[in-house]
Protein backbone atom coordinates (compact mmCIF):
# COMPACT_ATOMS: atom_id res chain seq x y z
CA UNK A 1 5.56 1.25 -12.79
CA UNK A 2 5.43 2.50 -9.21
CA UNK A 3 7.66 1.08 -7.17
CA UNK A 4 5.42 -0.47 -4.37
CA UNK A 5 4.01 -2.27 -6.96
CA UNK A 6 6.99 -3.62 -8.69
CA UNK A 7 7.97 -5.39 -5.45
CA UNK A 8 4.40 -6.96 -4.57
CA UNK A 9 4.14 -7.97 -8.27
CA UNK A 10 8.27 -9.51 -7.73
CA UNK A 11 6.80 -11.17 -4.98
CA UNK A 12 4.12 -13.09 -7.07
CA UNK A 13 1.50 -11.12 -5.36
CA UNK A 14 -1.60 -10.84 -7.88
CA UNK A 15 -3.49 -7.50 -9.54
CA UNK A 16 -6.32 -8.14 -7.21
CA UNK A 17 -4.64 -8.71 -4.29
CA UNK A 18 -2.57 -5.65 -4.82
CA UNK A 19 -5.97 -3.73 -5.67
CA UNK A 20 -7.17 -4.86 -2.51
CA UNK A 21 -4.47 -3.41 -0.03
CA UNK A 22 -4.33 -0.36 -1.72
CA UNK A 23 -8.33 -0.64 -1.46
CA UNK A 24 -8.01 -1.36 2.20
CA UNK A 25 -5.38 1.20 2.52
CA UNK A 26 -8.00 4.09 1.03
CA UNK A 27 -10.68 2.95 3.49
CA UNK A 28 -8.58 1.75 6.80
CA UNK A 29 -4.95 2.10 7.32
CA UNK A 30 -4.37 -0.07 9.69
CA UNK A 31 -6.67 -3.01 8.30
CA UNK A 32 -4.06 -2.69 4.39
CA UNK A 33 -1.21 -3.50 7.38
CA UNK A 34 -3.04 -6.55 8.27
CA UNK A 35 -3.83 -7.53 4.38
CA UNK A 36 -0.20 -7.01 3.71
CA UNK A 37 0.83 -9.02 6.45
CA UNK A 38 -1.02 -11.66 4.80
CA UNK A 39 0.21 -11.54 1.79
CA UNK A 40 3.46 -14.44 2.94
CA UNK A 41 5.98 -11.18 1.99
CA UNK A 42 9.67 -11.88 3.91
CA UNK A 43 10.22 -9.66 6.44
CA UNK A 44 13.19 -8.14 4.98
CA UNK A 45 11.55 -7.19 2.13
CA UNK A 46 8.68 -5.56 3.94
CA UNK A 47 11.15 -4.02 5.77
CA UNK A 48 12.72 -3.05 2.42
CA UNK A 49 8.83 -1.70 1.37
CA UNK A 50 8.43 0.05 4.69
CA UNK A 51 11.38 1.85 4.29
CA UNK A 52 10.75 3.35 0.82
CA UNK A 53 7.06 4.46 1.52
CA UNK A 54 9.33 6.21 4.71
CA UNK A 55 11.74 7.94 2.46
CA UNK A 56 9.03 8.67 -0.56
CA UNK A 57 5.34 9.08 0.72
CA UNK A 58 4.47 10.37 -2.24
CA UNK A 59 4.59 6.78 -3.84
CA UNK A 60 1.43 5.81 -2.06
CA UNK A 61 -0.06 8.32 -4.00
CA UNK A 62 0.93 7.20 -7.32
CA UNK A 63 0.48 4.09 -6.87
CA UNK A 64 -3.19 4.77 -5.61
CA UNK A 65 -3.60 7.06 -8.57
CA UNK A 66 -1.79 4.48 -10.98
CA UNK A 67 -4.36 1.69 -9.51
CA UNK A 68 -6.85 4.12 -10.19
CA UNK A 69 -8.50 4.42 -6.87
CA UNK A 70 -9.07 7.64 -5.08
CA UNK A 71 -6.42 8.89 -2.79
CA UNK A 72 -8.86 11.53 -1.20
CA UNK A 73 -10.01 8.73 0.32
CA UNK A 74 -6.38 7.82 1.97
CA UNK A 75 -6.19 11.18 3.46
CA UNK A 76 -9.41 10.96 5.12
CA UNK A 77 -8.63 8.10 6.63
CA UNK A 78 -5.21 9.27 7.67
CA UNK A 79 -7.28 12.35 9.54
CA UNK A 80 -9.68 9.73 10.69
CA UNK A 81 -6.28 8.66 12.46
CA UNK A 82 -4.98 11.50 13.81
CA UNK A 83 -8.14 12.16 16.14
């Protein structure tokens, strides 16, 4: 199991709800930060999150692909960022 997932999953966060930032994340970056800012996760283990995404982008991927959403999607939104 990816490894983004494994820690909203230890953190009681639900299928759907994980579904639905990685949704977010695929169609708006910045709105996933405010769904996972919802989701009640301590700050030291966002932090914790944050930090592995940083060191392993790569796991965004997989775990979009493991959700089974399209990641093209993430990196047109990431270009629809960097205008």
């Amino acid at each position: 199991m990816n490894p983004i997932i494994a820690l909203l999953k230890e953190h009681n966060i639900s299928d759907e709800q994980i579904k639905e930032v990685f949704q977010a994340l695929t169609e708006n970056p910045l709105m996933a930060m405010a769904t996972v800012q919802q989701l009640a996760i301590p700050p030291e283990k966002l932090q914790q999150l944050m930090g592995l995404v940083m060191q392993n982008p790569n796991l965004i991927k997989e775990a979009v692909n493991e959700l089974g959403l399209d990641y093209a999607k993430v990196e047109e939104a990431k270009a629809q960022l960097n205008k």
